[in-house]
PDB file of N, CA and C in Angstrom:
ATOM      1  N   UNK A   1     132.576  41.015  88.868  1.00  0.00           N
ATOM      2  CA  UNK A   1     131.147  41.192  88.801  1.00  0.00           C
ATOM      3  C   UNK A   1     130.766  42.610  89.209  1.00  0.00           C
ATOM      4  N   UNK A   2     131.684  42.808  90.297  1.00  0.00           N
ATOM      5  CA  UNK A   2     131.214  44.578  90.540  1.00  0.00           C
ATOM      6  C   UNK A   2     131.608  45.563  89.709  1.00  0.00           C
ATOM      7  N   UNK A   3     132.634  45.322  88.619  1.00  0.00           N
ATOM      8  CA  UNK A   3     132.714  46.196  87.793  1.00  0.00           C
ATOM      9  C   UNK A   3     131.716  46.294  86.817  1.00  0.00           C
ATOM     10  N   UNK A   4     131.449  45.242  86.549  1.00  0.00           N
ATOM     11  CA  UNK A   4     130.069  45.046  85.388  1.00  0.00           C
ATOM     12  C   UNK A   4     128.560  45.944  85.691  1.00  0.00           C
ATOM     13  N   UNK A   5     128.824  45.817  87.162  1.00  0.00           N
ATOM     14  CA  UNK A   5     127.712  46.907  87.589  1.00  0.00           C
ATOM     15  C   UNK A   5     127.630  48.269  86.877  1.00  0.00           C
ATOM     16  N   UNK A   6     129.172  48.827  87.760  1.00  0.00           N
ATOM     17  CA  UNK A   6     129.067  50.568  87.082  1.00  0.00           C
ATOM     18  C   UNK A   6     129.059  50.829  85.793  1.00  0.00           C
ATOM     19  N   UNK A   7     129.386  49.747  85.000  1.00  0.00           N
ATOM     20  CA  UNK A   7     129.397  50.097  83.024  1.00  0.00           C
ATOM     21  C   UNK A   7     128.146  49.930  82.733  1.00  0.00           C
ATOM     22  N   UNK A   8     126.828  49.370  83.689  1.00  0.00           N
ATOM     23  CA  UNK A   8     125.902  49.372  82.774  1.00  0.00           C
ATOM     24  C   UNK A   8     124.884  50.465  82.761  1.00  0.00           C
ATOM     25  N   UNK A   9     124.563  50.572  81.304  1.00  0.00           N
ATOM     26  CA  UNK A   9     123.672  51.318  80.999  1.00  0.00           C
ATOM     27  C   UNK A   9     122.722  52.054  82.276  1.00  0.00           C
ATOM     28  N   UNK A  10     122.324  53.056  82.493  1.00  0.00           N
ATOM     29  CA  UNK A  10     120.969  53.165  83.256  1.00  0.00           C
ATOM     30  C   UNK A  10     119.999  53.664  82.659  1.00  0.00           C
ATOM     31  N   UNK A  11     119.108  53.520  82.892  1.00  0.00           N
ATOM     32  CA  UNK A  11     117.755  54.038  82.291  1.00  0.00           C
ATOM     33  C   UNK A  11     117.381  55.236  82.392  1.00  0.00           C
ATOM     34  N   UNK A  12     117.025  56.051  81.762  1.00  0.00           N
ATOM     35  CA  UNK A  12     116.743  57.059  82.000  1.00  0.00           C
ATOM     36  C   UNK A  12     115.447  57.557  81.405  1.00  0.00           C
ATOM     37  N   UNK A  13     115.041  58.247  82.245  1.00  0.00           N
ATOM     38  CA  UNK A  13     113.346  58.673  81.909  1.00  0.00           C
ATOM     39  C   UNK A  13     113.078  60.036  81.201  1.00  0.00           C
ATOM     40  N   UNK A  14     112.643  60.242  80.101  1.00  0.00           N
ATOM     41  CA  UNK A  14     112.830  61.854  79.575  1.00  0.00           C
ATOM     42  C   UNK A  14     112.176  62.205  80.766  1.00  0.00           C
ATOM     43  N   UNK A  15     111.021  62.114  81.560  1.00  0.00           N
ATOM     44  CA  UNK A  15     110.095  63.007  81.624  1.00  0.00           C
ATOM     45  C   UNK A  15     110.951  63.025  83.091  1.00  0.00           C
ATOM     46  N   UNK A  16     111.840  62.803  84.146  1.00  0.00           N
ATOM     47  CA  UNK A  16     112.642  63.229  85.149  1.00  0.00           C
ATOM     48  C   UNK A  16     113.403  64.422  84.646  1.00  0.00           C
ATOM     49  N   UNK A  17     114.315  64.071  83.230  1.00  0.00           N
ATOM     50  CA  UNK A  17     114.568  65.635  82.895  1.00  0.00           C
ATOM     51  C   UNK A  17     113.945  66.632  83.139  1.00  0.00           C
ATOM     52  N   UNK A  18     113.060  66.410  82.640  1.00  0.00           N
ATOM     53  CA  UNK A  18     111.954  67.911  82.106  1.00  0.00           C
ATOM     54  C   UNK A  18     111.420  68.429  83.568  1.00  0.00           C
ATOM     55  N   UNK A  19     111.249  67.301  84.670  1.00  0.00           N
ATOM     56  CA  UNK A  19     110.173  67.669  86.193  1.00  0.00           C
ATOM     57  C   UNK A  19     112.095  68.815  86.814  1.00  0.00           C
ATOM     58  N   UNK A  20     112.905  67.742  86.580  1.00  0.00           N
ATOM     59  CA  UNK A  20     114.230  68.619  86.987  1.00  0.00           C
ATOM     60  C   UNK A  20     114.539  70.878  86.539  1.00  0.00           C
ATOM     61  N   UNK A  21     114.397  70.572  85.073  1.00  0.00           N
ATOM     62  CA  UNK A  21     114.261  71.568  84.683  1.00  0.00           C
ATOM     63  C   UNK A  21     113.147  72.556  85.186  1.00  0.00           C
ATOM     64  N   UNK A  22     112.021  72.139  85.514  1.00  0.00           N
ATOM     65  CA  UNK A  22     111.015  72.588  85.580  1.00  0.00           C
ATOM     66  C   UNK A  22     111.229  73.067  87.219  1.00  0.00           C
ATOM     67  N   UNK A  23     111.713  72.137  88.093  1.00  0.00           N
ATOM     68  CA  UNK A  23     112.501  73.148  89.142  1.00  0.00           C
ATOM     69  C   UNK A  23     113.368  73.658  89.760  1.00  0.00           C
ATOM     70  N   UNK A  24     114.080  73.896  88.121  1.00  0.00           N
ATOM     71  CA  UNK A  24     115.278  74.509  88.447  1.00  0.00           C
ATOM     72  C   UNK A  24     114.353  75.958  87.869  1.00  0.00           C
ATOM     73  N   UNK A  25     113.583  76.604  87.157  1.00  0.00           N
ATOM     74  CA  UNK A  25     112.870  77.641  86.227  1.00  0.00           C
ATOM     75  C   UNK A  25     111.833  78.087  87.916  1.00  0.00           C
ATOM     76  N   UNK A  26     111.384  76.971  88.680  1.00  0.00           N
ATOM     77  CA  UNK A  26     110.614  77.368  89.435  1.00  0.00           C
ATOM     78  C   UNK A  26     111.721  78.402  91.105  1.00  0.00           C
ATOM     79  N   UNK A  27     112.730  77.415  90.723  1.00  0.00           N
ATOM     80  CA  UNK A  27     113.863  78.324  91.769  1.00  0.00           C
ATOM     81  C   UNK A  27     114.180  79.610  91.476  1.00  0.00           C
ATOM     82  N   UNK A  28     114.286  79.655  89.906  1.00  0.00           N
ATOM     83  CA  UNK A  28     114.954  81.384  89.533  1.00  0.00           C
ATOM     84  C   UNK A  28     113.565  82.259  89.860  1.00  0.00           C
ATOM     85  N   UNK A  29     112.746  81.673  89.357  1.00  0.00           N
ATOM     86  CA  UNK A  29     111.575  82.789  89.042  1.00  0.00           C
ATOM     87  C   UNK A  29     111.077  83.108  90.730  1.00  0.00           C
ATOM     88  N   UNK A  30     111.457  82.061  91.961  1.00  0.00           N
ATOM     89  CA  UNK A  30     111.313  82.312  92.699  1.00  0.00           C
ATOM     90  C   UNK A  30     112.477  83.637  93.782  1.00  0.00           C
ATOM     91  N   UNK A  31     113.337  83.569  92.958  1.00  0.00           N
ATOM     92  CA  UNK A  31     114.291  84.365  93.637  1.00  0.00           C
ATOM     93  C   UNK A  31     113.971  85.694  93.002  1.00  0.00           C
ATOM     94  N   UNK A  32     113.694  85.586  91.985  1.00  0.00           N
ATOM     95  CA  UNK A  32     113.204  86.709  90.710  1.00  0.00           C
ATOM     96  C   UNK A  32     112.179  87.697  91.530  1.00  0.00           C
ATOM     97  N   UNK A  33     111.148  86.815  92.145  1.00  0.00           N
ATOM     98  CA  UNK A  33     110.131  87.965  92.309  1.00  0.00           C
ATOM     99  C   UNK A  33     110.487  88.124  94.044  1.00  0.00           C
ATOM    100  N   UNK A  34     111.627  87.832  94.535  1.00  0.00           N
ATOM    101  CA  UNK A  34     111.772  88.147  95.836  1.00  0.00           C
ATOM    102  C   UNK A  34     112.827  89.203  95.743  1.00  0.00           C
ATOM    103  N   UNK A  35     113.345  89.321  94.760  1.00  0.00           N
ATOM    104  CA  UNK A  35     114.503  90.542  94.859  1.00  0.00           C
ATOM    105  C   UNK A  35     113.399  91.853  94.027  1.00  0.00           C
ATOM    106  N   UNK A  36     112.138  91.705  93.001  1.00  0.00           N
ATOM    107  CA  UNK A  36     111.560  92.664  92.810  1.00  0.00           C
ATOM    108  C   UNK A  36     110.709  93.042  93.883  1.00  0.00           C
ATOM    109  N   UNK A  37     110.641  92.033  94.608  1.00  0.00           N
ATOM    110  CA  UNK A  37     109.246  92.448  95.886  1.00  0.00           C
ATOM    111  C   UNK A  37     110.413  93.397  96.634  1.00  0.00           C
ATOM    112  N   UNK A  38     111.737  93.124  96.859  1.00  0.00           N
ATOM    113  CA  UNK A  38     112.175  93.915  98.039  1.00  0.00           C
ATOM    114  C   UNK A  38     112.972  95.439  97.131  1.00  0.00           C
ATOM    115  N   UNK A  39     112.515  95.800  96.050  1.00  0.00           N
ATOM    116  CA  UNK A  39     113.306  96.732  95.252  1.00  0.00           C
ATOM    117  C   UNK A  39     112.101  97.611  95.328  1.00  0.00           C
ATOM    118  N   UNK A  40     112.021  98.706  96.042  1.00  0.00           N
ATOM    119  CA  UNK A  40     111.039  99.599  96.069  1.00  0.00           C
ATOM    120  C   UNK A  40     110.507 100.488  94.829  1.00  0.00           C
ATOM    121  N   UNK A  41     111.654 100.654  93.793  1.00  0.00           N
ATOM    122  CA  UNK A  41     111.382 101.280  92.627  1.00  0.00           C
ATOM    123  C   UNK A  41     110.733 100.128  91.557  1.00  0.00           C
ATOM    124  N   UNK A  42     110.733  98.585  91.367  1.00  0.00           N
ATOM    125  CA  UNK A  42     110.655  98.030  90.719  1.00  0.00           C
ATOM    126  C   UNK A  42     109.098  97.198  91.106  1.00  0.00           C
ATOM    127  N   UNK A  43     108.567  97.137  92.608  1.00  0.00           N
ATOM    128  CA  UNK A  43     107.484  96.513  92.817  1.00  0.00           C
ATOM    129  C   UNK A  43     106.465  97.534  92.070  1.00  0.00           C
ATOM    130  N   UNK A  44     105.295  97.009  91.312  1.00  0.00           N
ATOM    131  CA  UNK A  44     104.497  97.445  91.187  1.00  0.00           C
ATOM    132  C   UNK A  44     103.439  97.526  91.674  1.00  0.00           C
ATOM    133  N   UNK A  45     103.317  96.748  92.960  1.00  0.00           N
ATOM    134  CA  UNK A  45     102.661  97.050  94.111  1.00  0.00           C
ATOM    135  C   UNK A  45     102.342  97.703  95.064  1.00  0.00           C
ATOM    136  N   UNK A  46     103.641  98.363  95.288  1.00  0.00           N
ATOM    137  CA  UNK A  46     104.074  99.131  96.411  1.00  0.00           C
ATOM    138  C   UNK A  46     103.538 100.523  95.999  1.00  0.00           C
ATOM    139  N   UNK A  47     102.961 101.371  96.858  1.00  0.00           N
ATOM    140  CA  UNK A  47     101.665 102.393  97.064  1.00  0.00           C
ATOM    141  C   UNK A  47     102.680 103.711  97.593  1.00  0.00           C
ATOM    142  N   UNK A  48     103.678 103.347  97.966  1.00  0.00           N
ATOM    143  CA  UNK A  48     104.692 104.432  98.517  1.00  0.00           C
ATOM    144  C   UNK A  48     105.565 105.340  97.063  1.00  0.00           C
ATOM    145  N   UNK A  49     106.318 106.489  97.684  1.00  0.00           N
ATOM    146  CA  UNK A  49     106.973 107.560  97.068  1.00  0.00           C
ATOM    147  C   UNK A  49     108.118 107.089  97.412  1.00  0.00           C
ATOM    148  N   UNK A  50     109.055 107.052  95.937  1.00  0.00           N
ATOM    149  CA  UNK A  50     110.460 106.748  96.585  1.00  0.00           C
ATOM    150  C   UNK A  50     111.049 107.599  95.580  1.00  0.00           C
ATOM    151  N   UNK A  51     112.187 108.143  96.462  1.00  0.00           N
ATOM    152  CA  UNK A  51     113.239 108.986  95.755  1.00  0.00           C
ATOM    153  C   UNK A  51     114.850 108.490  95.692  1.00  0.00           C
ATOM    154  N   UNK A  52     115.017 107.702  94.865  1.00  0.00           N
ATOM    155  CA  UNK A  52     116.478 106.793  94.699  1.00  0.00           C
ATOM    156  C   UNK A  52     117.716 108.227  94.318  1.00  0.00           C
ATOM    157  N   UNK A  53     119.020 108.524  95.009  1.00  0.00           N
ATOM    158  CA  UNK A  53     119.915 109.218  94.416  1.00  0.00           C
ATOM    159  C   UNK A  53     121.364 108.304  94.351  1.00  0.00           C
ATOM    160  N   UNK A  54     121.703 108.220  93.228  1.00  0.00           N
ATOM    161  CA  UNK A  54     122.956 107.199  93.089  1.00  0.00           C
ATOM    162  C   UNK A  54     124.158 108.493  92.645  1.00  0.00           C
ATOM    163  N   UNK A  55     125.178 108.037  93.405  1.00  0.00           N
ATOM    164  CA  UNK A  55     126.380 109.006  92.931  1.00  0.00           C
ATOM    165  C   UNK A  55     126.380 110.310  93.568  1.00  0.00           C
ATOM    166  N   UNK A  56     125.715 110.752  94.345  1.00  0.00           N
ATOM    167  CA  UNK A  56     125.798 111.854  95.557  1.00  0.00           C
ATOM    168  C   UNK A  56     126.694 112.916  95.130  1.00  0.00           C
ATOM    169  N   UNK A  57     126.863 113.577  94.680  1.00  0.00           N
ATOM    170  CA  UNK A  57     127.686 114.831  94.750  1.00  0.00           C
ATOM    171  C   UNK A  57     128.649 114.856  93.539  1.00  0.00           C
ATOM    172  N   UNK A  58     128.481 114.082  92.338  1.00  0.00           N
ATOM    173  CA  UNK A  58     129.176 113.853  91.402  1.00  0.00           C
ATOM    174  C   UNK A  58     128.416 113.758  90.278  1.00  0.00           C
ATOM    175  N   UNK A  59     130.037 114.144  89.501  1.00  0.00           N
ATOM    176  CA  UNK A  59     129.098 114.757  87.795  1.00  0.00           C
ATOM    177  C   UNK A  59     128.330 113.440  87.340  1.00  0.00           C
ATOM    178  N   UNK A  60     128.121 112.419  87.615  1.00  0.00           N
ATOM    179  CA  UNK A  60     127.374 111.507  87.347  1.00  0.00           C
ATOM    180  C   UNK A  60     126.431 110.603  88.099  1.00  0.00           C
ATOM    181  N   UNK A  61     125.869 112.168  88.847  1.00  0.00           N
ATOM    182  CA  UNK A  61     124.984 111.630  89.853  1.00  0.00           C
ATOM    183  C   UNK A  61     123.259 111.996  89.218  1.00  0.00           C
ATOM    184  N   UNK A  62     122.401 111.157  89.779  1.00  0.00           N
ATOM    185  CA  UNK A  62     121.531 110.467  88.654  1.00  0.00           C
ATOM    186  C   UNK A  62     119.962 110.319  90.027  1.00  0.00           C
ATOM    187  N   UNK A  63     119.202 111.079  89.752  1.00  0.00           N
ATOM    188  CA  UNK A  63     118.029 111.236  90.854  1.00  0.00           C
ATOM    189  C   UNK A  63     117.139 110.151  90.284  1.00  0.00           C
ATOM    190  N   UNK A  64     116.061 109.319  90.828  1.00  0.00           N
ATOM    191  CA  UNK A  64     115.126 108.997  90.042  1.00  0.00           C
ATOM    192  C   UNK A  64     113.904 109.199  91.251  1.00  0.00           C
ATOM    193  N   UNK A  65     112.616 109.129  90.514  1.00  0.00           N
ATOM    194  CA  UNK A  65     111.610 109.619  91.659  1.00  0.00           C
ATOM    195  C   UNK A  65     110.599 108.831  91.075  1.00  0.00           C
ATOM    196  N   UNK A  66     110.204 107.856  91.904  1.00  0.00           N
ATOM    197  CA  UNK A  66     108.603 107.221  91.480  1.00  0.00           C
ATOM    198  C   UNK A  66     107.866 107.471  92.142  1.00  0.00           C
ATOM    199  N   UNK A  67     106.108 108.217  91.780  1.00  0.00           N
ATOM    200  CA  UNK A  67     105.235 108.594  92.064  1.00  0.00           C
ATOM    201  C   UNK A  67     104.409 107.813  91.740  1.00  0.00           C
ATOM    202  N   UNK A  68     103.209 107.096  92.864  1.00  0.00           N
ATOM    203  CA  UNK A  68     102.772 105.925  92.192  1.00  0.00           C
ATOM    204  C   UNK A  68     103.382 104.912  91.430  1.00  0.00           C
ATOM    205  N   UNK A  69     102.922 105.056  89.895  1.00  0.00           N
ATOM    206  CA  UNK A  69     103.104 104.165  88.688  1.00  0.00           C
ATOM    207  C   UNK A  69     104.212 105.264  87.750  1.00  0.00           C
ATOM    208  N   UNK A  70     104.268 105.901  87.907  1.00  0.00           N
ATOM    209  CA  UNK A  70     105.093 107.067  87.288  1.00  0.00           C
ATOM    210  C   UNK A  70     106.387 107.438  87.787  1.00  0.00           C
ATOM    211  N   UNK A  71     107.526 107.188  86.738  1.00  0.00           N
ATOM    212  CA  UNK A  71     109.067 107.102  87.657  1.00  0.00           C
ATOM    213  C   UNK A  71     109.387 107.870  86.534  1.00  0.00           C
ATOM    214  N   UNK A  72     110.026 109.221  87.467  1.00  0.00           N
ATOM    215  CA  UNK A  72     110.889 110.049  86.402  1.00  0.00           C
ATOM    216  C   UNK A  72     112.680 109.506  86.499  1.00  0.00           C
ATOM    217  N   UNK A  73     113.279 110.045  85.626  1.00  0.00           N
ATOM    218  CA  UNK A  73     114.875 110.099  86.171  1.00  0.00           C
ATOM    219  C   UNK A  73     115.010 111.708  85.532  1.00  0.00           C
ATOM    220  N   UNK A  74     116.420 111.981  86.477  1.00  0.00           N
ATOM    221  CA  UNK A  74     116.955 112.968  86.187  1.00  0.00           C
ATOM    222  C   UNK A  74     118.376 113.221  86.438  1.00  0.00           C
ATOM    223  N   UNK A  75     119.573 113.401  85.502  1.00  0.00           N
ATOM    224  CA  UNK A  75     120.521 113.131  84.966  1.00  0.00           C
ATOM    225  C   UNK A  75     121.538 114.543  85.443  1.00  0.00           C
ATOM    226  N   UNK A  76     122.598 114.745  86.387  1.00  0.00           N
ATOM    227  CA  UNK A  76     123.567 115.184  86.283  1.00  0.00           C
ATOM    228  C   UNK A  76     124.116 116.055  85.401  1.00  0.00           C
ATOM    229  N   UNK A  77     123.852 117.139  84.935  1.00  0.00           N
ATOM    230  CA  UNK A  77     124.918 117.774  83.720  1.00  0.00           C
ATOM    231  C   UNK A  77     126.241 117.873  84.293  1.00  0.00           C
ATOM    232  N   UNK A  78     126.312 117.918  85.842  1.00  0.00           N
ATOM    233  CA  UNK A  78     128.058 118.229  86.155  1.00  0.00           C
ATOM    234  C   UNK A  78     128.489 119.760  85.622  1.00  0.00           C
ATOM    235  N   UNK A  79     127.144 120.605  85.667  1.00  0.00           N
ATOM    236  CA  UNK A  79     127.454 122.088  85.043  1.00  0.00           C
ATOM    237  C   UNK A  79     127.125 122.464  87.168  1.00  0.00           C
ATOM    238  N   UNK A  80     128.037 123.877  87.141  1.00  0.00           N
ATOM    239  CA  UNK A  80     127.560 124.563  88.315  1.00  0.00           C
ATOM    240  C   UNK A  80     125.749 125.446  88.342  1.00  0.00           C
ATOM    241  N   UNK A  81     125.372 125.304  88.811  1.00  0.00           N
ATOM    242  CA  UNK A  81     124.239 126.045  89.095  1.00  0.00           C
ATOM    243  C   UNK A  81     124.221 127.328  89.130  1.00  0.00           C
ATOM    244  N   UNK A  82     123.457 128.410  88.377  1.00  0.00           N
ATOM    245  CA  UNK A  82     123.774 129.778  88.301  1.00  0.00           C
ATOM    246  C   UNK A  82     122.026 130.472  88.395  1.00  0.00           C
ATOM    247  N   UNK A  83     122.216 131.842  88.942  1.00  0.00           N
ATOM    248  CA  UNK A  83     120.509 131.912  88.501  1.00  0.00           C
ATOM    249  C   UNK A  83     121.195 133.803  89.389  1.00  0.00           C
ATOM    250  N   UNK A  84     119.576 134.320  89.014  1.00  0.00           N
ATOM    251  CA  UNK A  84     119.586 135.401  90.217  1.00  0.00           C
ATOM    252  C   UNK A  84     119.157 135.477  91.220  1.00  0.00           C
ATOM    253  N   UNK A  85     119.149 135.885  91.875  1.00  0.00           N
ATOM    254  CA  UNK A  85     118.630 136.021  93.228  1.00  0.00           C
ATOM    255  C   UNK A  85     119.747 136.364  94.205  1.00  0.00           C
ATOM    256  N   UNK A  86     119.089 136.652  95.913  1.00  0.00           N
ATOM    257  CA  UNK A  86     119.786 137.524  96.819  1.00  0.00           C
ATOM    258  C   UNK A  86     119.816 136.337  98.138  1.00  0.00           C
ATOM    259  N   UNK A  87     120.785 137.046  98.588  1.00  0.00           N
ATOM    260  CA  UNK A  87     120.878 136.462  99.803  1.00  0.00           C
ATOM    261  C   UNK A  87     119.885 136.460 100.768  1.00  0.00           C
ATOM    262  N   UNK A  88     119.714 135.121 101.151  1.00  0.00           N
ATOM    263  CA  UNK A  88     119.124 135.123 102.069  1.00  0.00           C
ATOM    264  C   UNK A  88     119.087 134.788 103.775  1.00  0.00           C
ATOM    265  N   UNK A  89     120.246 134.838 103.512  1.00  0.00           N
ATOM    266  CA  UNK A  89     120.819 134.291 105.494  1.00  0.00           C
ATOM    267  C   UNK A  89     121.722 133.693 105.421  1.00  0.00           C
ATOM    268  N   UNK A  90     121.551 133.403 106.747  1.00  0.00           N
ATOM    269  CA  UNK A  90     123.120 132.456 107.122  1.00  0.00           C
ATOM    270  C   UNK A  90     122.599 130.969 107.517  1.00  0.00           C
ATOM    271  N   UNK A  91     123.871 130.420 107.215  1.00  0.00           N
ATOM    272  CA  UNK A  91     123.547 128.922 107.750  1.00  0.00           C
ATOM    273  C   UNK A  91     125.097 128.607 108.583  1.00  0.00           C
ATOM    274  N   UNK A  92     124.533 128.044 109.794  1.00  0.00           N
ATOM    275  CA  UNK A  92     125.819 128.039 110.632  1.00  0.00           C
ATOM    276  C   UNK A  92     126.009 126.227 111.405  1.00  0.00           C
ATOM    277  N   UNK A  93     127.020 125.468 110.896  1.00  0.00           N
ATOM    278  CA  UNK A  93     127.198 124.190 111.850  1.00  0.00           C
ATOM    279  C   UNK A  93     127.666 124.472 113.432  1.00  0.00           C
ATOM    280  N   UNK A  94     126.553 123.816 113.957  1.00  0.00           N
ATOM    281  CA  UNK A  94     127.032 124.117 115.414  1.00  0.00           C
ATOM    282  C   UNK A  94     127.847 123.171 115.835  1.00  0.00           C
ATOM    283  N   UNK A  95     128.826 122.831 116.936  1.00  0.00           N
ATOM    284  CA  UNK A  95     129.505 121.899 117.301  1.00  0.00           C
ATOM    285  C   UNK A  95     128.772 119.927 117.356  1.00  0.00           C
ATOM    286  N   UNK A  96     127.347 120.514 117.485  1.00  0.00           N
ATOM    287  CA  UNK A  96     126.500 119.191 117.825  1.00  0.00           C
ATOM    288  C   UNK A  96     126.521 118.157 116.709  1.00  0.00           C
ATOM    289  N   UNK A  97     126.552 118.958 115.170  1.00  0.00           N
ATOM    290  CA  UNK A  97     126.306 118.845 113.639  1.00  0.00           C
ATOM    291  C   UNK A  97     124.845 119.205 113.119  1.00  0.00           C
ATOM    292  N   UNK A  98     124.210 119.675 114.605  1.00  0.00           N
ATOM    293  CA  UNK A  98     123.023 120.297 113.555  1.00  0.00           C
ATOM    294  C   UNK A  98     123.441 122.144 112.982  1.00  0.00           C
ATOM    295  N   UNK A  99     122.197 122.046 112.104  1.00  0.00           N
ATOM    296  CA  UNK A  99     122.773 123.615 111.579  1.00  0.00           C
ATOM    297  C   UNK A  99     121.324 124.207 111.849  1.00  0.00           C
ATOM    298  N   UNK A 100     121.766 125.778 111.931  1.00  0.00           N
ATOM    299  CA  UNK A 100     121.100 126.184 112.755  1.00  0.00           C
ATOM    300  C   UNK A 100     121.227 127.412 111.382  1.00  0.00           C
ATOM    301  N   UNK A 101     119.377 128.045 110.974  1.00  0.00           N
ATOM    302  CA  UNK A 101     119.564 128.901 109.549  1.00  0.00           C
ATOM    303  C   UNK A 101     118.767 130.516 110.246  1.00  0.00           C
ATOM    304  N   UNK A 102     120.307 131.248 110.004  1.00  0.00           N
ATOM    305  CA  UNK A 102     119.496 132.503 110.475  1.00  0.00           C
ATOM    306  C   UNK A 102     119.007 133.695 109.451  1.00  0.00           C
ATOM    307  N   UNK A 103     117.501 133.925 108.995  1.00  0.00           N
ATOM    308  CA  UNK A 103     117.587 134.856 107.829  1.00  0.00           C
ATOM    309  C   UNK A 103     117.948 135.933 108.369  1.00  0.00           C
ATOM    310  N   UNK A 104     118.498 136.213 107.136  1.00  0.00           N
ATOM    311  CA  UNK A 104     118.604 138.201 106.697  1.00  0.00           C
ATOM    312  C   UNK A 104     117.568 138.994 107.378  1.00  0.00           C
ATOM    313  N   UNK A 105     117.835 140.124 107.970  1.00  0.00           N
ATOM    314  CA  UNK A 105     117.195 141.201 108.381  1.00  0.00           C
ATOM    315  C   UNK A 105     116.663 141.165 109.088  1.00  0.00           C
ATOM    316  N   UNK A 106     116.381 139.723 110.077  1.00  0.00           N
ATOM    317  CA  UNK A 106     115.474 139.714 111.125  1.00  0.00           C
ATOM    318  C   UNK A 106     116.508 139.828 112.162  1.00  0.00           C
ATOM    319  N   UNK A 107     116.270 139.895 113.791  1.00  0.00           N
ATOM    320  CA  UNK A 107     117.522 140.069 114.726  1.00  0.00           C
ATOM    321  C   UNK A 107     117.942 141.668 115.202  1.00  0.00           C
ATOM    322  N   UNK A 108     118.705 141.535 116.075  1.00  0.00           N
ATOM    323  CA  UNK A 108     119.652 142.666 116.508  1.00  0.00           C
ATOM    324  C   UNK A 108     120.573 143.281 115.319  1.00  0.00           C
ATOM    325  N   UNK A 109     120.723 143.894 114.953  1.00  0.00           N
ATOM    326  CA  UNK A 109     122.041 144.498 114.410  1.00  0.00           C
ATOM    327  C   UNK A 109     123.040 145.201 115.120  1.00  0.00           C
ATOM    328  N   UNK A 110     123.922 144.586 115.268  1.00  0.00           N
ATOM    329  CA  UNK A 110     124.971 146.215 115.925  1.00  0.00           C
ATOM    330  C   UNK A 110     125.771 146.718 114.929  1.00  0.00           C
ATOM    331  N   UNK A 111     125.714 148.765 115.176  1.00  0.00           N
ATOM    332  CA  UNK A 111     126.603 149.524 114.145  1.00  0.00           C
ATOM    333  C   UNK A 111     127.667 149.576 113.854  1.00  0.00           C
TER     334      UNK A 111
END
C-alpha cells in the first residue's frame, strides 16, 4: 500500500509554476540592482567623480573618468611619451617613502 502512494500522480497547479518563476526573476533582479548600486561607474544616481584605472603601468592599461552623467574612456597606446620641454627639478625618495620635489634654480648653489 505504501508503494502505491509514491507512484501516484500529484497534482499540480500551473499557476505555483509561474508564482515560483516569478521569484526566482524577483531574486536576480534583486541582486542585479545591488551590485549596480555598489559599482560607482554604473549607478546613475551617484552625484560623485570617479576615476577607474585598470592595468596600471601596462600597454593595456585603460583610464575611464565619469563626470556626472558623462563617462569618457581612454585607451593605452603602449607608445613612450615624447614632447619638448626642460627640466624642471628634482624629485628625491626619502627613506620614509615620501618624495620630496626640489625645482630648478631656486636654493644654494655651490661652484
Amino acid at each position: 500500500m505504501g508503494l502505491k502512494l509514491l507512484h501516484e500522480p500529484e497534482t499540480e497547479d500551473p499557476i505555483l509554476s509561474v508564482v515560483n518563476l516569478i521569484d526566482i526573476f524577483l531574486v536576480i533582479i534583486a541582486a542585479l540592482l545591488i551590485t549596480i548600486a555598489r559599482n560607482p561607474l554604473m549607478n546613475p544616481f551617484s552625484k560623485q567623480d570617479v576615476t577607474v584605472i585598470t592595468d596600471a603601468g601596462k600597454p593595456t592599461m585603460e583610464v575611464v573618468i565619469k563626470k556626472g552623467e558623462k563617462v569618457e574612456r581612454y585607451k593605452s597606446s603602449g607608445a613612450m611619451g615624447s614632447g619638448d620641454g626642460e627640466k624642471a627639478g628634482v624629485a628625491y625618495r626619502m627613506k620614509d617613502g615620501s618624495i620630496v620635489y626640489v625645482p630648478e634654480g631656486t636654493g644654494s648653489a655651490k661652484p
